[in-house]
Protein backbone atom coordinates (compact mmCIF):
# COMPACT_ATOMS: atom_id res chain seq x y z
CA UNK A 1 4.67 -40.08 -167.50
CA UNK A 2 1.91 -41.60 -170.05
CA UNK A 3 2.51 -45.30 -170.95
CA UNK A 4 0.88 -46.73 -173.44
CA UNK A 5 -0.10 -50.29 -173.09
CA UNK A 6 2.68 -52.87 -173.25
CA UNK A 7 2.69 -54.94 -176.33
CA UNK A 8 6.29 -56.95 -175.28
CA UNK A 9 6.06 -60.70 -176.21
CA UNK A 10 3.21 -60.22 -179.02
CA UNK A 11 5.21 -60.91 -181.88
CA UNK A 12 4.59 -58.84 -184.96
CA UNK A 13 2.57 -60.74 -187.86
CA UNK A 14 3.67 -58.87 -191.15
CA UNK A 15 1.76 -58.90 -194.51
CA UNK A 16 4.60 -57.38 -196.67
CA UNK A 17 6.29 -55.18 -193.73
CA UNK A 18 9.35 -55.38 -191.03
CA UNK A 19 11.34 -52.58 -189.47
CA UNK A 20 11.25 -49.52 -191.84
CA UNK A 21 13.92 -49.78 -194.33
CA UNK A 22 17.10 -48.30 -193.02
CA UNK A 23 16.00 -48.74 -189.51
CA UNK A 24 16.67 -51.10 -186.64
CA UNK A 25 13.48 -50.68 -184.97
CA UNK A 26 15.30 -49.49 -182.02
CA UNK A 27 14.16 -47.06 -179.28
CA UNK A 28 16.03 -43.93 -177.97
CA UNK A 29 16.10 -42.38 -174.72
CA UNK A 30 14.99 -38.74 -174.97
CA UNK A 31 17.49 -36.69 -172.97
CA UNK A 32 15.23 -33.29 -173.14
CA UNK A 33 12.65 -34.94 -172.04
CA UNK A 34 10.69 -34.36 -168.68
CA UNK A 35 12.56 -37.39 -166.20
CA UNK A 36 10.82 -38.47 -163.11
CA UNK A 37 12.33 -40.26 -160.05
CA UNK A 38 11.58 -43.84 -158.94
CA UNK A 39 12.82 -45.16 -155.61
CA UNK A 40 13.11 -48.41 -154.20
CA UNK A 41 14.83 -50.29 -151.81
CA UNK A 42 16.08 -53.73 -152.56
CA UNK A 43 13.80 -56.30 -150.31
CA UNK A 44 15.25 -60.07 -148.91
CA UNK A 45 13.83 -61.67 -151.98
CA UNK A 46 16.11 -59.59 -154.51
CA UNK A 47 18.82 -60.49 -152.47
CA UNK A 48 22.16 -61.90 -155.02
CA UNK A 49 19.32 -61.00 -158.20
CA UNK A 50 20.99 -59.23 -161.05
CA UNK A 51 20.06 -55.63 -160.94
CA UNK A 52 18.17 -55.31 -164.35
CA UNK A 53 16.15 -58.48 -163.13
CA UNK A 54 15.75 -56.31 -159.57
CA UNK A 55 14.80 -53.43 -161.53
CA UNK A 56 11.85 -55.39 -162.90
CA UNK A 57 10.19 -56.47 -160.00
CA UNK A 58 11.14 -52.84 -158.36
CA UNK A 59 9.24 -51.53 -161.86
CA UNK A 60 6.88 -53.72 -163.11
CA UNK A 61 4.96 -51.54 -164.98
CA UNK A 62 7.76 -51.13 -167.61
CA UNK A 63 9.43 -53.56 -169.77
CA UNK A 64 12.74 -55.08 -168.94
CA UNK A 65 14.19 -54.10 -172.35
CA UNK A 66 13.25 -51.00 -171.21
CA UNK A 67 14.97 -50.52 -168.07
CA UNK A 68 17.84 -52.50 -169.85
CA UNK A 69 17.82 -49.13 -172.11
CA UNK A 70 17.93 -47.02 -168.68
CA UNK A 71 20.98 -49.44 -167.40
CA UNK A 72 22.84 -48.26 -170.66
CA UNK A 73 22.34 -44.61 -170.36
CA UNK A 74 23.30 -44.00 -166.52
CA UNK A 75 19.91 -43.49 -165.19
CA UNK A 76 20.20 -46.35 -162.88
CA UNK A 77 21.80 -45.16 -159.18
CA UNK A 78 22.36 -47.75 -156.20
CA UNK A 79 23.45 -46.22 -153.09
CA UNK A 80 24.05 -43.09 -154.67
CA UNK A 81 26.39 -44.36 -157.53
CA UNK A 82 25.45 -44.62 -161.19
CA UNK A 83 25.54 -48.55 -162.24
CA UNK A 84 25.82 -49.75 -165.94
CA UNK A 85 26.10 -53.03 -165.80
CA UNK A 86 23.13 -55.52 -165.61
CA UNK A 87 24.57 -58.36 -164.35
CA UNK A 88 25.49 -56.22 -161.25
CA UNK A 89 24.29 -58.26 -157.94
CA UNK A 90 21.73 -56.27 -155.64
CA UNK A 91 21.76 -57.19 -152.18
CA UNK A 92 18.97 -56.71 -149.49
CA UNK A 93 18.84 -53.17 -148.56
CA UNK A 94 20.27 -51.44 -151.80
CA UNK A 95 18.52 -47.86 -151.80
CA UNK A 96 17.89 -48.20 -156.14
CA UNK A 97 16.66 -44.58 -158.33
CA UNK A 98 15.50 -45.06 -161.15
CA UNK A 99 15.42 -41.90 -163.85
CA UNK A 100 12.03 -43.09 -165.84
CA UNK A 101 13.07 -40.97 -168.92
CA UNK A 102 10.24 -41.25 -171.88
CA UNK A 103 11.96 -43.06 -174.96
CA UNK A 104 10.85 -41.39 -178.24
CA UNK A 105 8.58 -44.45 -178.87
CA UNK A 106 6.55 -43.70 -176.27
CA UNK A 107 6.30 -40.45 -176.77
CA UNK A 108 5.40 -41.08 -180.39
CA UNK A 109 2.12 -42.54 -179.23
CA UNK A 110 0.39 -39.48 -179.17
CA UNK A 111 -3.30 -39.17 -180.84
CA UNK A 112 -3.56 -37.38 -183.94
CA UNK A 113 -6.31 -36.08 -186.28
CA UNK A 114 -5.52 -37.87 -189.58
CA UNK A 115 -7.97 -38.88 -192.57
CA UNK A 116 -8.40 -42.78 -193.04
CA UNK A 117 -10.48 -44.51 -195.33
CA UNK A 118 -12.36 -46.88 -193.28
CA UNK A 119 -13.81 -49.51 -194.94
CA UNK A 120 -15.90 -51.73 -192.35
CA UNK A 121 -16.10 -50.78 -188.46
CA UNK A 122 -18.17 -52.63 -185.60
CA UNK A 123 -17.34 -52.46 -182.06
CA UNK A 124 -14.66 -54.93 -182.32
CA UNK A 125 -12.50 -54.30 -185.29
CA UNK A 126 -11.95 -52.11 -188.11
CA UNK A 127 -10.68 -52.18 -191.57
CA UNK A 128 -8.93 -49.71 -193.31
CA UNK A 129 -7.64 -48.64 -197.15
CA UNK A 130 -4.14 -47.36 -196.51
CA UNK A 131 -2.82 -45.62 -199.05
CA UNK A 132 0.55 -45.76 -200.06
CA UNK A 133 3.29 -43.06 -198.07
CA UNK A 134 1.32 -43.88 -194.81
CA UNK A 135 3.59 -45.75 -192.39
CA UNK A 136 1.80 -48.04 -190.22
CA UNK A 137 3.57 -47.71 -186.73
CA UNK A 138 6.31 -44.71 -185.11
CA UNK A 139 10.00 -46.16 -185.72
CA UNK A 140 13.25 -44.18 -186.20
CA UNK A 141 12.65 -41.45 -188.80
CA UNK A 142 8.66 -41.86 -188.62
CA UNK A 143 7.79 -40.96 -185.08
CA UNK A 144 4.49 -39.22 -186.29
CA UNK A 145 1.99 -38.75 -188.77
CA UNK A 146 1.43 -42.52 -188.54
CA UNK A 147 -1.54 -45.06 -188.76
CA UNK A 148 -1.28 -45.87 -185.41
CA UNK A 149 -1.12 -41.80 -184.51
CA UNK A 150 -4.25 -41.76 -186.74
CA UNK A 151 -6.07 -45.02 -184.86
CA UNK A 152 -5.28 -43.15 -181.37
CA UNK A 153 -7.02 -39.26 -182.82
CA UNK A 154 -9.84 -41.36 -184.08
CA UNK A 155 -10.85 -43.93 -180.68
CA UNK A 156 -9.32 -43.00 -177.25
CA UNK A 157 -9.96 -46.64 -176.66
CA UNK A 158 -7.40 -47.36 -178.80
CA UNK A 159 -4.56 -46.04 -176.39
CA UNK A 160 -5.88 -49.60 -174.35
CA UNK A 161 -5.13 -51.97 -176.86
CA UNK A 162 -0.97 -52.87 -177.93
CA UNK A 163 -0.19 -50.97 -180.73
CA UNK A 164 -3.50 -49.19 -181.36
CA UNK A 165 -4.87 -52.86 -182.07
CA UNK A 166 -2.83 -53.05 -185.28
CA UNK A 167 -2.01 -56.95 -186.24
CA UNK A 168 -0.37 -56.54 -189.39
CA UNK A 169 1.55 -54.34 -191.19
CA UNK A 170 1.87 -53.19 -194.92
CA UNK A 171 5.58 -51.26 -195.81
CA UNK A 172 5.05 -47.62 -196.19
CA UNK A 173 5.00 -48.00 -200.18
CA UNK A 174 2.05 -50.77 -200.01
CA UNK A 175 -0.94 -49.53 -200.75
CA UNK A 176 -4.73 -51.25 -199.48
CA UNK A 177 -6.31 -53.29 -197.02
CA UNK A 178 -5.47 -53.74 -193.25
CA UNK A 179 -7.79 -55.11 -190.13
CA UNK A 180 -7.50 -53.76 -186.55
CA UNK A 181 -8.65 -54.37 -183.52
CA UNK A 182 -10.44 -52.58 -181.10
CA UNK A 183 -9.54 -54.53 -177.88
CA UNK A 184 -6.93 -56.71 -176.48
CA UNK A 185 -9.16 -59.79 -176.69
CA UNK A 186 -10.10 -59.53 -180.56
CA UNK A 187 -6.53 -58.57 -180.80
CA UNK A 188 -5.26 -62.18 -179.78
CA UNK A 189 -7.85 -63.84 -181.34
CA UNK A 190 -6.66 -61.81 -184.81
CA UNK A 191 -3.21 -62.97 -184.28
CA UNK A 192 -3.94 -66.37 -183.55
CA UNK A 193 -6.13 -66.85 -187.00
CA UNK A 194 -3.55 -64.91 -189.10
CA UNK A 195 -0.46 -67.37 -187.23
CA UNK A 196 -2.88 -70.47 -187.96
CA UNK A 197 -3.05 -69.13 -191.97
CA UNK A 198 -7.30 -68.68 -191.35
CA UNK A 199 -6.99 -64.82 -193.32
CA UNK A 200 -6.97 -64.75 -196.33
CA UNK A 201 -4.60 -61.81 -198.16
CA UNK A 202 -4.69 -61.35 -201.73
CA UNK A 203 -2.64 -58.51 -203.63
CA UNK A 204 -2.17 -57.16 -207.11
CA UNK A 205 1.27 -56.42 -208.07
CA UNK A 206 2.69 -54.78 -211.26
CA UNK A 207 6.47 -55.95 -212.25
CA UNK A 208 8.75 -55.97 -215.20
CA UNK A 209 9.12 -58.58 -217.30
CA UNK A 210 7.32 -60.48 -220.16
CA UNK A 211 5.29 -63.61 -217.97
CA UNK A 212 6.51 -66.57 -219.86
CA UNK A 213 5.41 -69.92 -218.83
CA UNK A 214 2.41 -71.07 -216.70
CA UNK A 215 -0.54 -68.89 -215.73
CA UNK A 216 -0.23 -70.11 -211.76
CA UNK A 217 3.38 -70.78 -210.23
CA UNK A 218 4.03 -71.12 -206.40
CA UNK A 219 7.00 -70.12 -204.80
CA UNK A 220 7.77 -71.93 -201.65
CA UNK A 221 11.50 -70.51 -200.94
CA UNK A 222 12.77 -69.36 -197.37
CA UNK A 223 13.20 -65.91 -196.53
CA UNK A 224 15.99 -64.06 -194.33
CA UNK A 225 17.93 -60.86 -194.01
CA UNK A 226 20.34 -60.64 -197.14
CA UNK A 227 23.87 -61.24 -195.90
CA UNK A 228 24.87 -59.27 -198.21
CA UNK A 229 22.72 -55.89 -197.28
CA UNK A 230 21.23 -56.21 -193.83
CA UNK A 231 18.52 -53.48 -195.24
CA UNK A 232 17.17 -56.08 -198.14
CA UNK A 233 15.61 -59.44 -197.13
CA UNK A 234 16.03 -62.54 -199.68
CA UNK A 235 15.75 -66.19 -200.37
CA UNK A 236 18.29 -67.47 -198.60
CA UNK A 237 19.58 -71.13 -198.08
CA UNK A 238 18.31 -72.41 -194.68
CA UNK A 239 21.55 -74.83 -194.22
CA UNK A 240 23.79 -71.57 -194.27
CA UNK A 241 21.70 -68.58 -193.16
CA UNK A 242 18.79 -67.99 -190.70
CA UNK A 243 15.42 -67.37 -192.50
CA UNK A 244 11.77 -68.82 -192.08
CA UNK A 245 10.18 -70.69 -194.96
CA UNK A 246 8.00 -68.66 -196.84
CA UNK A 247 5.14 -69.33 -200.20
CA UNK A 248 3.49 -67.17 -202.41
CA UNK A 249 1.04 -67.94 -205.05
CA UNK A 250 1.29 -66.15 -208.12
CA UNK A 251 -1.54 -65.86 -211.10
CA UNK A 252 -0.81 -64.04 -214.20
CA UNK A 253 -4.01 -61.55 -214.56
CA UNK A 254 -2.46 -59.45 -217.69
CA UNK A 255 1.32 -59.30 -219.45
CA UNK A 256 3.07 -57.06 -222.07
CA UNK A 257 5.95 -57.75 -223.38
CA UNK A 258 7.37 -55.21 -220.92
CA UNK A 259 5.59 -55.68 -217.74
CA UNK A 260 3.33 -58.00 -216.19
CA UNK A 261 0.35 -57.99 -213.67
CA UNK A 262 -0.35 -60.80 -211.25
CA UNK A 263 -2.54 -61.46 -208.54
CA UNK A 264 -0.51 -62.79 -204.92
CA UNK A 265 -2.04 -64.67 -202.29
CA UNK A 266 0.18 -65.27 -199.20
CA UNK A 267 0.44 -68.56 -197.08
CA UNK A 268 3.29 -66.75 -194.61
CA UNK A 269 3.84 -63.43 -194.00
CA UNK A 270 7.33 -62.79 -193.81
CA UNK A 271 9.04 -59.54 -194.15
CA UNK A 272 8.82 -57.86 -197.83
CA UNK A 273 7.67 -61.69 -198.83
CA UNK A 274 5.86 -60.86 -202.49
CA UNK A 275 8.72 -58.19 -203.45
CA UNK A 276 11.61 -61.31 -202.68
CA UNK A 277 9.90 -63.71 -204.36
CA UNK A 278 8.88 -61.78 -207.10
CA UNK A 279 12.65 -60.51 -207.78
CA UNK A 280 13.57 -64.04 -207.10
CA UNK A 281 11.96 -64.95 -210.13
CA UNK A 282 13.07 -62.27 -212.03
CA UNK A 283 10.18 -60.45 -212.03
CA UNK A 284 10.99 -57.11 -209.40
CA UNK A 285 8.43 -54.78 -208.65
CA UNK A 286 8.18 -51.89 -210.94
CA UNK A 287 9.43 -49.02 -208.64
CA UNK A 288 10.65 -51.28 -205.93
CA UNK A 289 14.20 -49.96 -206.20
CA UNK A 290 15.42 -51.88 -202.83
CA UNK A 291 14.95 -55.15 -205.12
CA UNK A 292 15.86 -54.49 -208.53
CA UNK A 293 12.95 -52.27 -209.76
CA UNK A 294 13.61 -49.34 -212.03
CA UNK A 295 10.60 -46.69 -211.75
CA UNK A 296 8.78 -46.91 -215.15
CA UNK A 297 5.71 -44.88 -215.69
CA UNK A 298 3.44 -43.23 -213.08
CA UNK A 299 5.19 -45.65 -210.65
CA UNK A 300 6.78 -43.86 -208.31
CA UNK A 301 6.58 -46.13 -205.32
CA UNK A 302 6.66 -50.57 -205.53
CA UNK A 303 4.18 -51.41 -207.61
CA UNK A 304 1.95 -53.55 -204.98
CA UNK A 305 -1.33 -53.37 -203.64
CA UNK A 306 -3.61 -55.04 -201.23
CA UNK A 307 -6.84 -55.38 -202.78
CA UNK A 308 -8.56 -58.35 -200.60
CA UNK A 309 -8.80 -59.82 -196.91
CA UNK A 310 -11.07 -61.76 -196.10
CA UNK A 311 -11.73 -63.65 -192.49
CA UNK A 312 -14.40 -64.98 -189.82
CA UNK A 313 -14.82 -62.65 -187.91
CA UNK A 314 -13.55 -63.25 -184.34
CA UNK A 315 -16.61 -62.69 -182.18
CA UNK A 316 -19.69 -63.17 -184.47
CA UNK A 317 -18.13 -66.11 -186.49
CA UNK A 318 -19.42 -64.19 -189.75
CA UNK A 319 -17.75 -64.42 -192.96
CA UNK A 320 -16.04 -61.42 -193.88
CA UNK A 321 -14.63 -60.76 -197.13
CA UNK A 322 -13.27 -56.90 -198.41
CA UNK A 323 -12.08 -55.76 -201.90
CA UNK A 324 -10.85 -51.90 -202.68
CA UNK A 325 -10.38 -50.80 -205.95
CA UNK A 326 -6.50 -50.22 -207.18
CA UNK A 327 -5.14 -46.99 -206.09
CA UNK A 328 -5.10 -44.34 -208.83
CA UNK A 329 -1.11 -44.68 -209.55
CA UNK A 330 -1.75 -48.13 -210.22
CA UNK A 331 -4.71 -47.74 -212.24
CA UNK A 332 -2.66 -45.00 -214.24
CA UNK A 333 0.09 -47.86 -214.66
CA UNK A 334 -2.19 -50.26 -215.65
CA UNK A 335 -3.60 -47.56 -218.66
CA UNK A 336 0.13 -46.39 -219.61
CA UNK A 337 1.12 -50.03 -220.44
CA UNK A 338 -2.30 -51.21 -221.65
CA UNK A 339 -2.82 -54.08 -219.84
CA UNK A 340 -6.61 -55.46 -218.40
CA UNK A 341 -7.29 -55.65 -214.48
CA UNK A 342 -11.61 -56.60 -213.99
């Protein structure tokens, strides 16, 4: 069975992005799917271990929420009789089988021969233009036709790196600039500069409302799953709700008295953080019906776009700084509602 390379314990370090909306992120066994047979017998040192912790020195090549998955569905046998529960005790001489059935996950990283834009490539990273409709990584309901399935057709080296060497995400709907790596090593180093705040992300985003007040306003307000809608995110109140503090930095570029278009520059990236904060102050995203945005115009999708990133880069130590154009829905936007964008 092809594995692709673990990423478990590198966290996910999102520009506007979680889970797909609607989606728990979870993985599910496929039942059709080809199963092959791993056998083990437990040794003196697993004596008295619970089984899933067994399992993972039996299987260290997979991931124990993995073989936790396997526990679940009945493909775990000792001494010939199916076992469910993980806390289950092994002792020394327990004949374990394993059914090593491909979740649709893995099976979703598959290469395929997508376009991308491709802004700026060396041998250690790339950066890319998505546009908006492209999801970034396979998840329940998108297990294809995805950046990553697009990073893996491109580079075969890419099925080496976690994820395709993807660091960041944008949300489906988010349209413009993303960096990825092309090895493990620049990988880290790419996570560790966006965690320590050293890229810089800049978007443009189009909302309703009139912009009253001043030019620049920052909005330093925590951000956690609604507990209203678990599919929404939104300021919440630390004392009384988990969340993770969270600023944006907004600049008015143009305003009608309809709509208004402002430039974003993040300081955290937390999940959806510049469509909360922006419906926080009463200013949704035009199209960004999760939040409060009607559709208005040519805007069919949230009205938000990555136009800059800029960085060192991790290996040369060489200022790098990108800009794309808007996207042509945006641009339309922009002409439909007469407002200036240089």
């Amino acid at each position: 069975m092809s594995t692709p390379v673990s990423d478990e314990g590198l966290p996910w370090l999102d520009d506007e992005s979680g889970p797909p909306e609607g989606s728990d992120g979870a993985s599910q066994l496929s039942a059709e799917a080809p199963v092959e047979l791993r056998e083990a017998t437990a040794s003196a040192a697993q004596h008295q271990l619970r089984l899933d912790k067994a399992l993972a020195d039996l299987v260290p090549e997979f991931s124990r929420s993995y073989l936790q998955q396997l526990l679940g569905q009945g493909c775990v046998r000792l001494n010939g009789q199916p076992v469910l529960k993980p806390a289950h005790k092994v002792r020394a001489g327990d004949h374990v089988v394993v059914e090593m059935r491909p979740t649709q996950q893995s099976q979703a990283f598959r290469p395929e021969h997508l376009p991308l834009d491709v802004v700026y490539e060396d041998d250690h990273l790339l950066v890319v233009n998505k546009p908006a409709g492209l999801v970034v990584h396979p998840a329940p309901g998108n297990w294809g036709g995805t950046l990553l399935n697009a990073l893996l057709g491109r580079d075969a080296r890419a099925m080496q790196v976690p994820r395709a060497g993807i660091v960041h995400r944008l949300d489906k709907d988010t349209s413009g600039l993303m960096v990825v790596a092309r090895s493990r090593a620049v990988m880290d180093a790419l996570v560790r500069m966006i965690a320590a705040r050293e890229v810089s992300r800049q978007y443009v985003a189009l909302a309703w409302g009139a912009w009253s007040g001043p030019v620049h306003r920052s909005v330093d307000a925590p951000i956690g799953r609604d507990p209203r809608n678990r599919l929404r995110m939104a300021v919440v109140d630390l004392a009384q709700h988990p969340g993770k503090q969270a600023r944006t930095d907004f600049d008015l570029i143009d305003t009608t008295g309809e709509v208004c278009l402002v430039r974003c520059t993040l300081h955290t990236g937390r999940t959806h953080q510049i469509r909360v904060h922006m419906a926080s102050i009463r200013h949704a995203l035009v199209a960004d019906t999760l939040y409060g945005g009607s559709c208005g115009g040519p805007m069919q999708r949230q009205a938000l776009h990555a136009f800059r990133l800029a960085f060192r880069h991790p290996v040369t130590d060489e200022s790098m700084e990108f800009r794309v154009p808007l996207a042509e829905d945006m641009r339309l936007a922009l002409d439909f509602w007469g407002l200036r964008y240089n």
